[in-house]
C-alpha atoms as a PDB file:
ATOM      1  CA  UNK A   1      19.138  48.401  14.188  1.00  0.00           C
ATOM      2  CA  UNK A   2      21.997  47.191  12.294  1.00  0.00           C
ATOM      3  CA  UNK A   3      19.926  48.143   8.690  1.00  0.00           C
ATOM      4  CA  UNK A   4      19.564  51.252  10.096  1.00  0.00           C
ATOM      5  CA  UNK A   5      23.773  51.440  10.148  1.00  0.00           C
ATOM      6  CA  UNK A   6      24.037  50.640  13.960  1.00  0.00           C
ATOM      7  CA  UNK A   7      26.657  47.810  14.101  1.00  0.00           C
ATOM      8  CA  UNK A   8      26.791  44.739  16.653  1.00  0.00           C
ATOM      9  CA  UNK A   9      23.086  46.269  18.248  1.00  0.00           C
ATOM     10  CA  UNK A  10      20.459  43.905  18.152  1.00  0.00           C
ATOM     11  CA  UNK A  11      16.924  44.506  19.416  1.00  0.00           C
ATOM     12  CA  UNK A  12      14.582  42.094  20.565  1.00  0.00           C
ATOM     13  CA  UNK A  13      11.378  42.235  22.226  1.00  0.00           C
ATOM     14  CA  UNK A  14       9.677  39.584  24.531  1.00  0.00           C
ATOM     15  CA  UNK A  15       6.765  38.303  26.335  1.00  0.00           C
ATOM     16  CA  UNK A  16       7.420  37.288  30.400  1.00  0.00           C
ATOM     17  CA  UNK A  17       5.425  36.092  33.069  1.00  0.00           C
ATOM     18  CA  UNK A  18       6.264  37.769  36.149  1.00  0.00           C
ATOM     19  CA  UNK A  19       5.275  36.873  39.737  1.00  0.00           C
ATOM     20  CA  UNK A  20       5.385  39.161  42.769  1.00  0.00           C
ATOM     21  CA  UNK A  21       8.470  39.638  44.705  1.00  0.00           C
ATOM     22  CA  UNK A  22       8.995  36.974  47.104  1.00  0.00           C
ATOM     23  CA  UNK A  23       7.040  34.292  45.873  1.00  0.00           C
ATOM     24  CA  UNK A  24       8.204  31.210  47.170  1.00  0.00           C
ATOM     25  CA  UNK A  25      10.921  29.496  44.750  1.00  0.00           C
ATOM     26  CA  UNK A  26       8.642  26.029  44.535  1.00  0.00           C
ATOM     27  CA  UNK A  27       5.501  27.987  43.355  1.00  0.00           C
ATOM     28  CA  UNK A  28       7.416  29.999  40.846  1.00  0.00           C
ATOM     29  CA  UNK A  29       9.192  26.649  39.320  1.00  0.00           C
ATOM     30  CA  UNK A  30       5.615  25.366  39.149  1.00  0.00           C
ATOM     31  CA  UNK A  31       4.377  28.132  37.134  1.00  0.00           C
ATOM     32  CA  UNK A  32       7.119  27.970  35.419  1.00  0.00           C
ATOM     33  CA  UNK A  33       6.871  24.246  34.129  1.00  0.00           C
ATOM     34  CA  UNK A  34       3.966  24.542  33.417  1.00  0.00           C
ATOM     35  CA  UNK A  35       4.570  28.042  30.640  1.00  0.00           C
ATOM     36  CA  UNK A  36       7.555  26.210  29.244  1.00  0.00           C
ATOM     37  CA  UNK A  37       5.823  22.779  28.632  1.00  0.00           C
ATOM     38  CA  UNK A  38       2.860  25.487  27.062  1.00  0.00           C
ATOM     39  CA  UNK A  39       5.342  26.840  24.778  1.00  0.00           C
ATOM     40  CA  UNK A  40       7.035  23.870  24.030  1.00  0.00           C
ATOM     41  CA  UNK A  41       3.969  21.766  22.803  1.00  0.00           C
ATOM     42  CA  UNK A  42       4.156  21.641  19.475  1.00  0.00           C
ATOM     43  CA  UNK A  43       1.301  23.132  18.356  1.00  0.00           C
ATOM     44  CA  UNK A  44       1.555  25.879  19.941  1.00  0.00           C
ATOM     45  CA  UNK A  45       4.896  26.502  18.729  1.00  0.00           C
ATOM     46  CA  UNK A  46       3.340  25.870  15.266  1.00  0.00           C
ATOM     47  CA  UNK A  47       1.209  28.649  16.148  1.00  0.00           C
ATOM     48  CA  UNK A  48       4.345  31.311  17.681  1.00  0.00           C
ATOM     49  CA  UNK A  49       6.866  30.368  14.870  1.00  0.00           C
ATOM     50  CA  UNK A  50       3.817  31.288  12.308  1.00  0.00           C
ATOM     51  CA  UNK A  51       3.799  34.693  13.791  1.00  0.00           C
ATOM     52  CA  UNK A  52       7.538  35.595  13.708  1.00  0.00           C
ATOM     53  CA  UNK A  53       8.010  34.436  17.051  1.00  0.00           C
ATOM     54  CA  UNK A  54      11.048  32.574  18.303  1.00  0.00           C
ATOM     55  CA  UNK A  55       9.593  30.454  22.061  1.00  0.00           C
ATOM     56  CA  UNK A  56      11.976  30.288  24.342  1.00  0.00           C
ATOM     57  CA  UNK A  57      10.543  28.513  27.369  1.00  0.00           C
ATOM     58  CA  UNK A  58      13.458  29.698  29.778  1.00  0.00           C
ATOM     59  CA  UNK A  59      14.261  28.934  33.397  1.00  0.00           C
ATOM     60  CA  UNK A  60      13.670  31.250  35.959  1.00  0.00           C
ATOM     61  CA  UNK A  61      17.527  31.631  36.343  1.00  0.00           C
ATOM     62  CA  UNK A  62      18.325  32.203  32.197  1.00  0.00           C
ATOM     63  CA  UNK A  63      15.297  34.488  32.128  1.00  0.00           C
ATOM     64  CA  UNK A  64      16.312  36.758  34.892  1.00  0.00           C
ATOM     65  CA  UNK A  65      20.317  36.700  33.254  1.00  0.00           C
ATOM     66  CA  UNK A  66      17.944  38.107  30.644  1.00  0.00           C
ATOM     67  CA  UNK A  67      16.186  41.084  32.128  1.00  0.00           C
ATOM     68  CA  UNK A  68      19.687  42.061  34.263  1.00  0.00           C
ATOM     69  CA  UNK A  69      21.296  42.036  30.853  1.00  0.00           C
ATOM     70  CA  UNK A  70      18.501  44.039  28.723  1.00  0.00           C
ATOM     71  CA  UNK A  71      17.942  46.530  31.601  1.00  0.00           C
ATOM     72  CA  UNK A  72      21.737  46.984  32.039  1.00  0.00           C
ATOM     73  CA  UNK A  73      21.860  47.527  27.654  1.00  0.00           C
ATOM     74  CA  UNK A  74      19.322  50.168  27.856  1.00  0.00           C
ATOM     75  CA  UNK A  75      20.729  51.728  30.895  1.00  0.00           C
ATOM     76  CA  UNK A  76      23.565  52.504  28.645  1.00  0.00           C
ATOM     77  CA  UNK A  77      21.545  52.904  25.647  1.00  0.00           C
ATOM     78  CA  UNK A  78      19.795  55.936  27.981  1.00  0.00           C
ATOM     79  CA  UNK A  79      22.967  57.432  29.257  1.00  0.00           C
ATOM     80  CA  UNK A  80      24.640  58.102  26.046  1.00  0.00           C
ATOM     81  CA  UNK A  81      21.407  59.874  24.804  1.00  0.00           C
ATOM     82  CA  UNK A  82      21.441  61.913  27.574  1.00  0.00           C
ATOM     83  CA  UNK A  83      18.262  60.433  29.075  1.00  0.00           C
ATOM     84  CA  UNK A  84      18.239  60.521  32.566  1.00  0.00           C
ATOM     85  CA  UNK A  85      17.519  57.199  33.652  1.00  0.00           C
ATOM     86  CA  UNK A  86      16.447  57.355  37.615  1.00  0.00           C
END
């Protein structure tokens, strides 16, 4: 966005695993031990960085920070283009 003369706007895009709504905290730190020690192998990484990929591996807490933050940028993003956003 910024080469196309948008200042201080950055754009990302992602990959998530997502559980239902309400799974039980324990489970979902389970799952999620076991993606991050996935992307952090080395290999693997090997094989994300080779594709223009940056792993994260996030907690459950950093990665919904995340999705608050990127759903409240777009929000805005909508609004000023006069796209209703319901």
């Amino acid at each position: 966005m910024q080469e196309a003369g948008v200042a201080g706007f950055v754009v990302s895009s992602g990959f998530s695993f997502i559980g239902p709504a309400g799974i039980p905290r324990p489970i979902a730190e389970r799952l999620n031990a076991a993606l991050a020690q996935s992307v952090n192998d080395p290999a693997n990484r090997k094989q994300l960085i080779a594709q223009a990929a940056d792993p994260v591996g996030s907690s459950i807490d950093e990665h919904a920070a995340f999705m608050k933050a990127e759903v409240a940028k777009w929000t805005q993003v909508a609004k000023q283009a006069n796209i209703r956003v319901d």
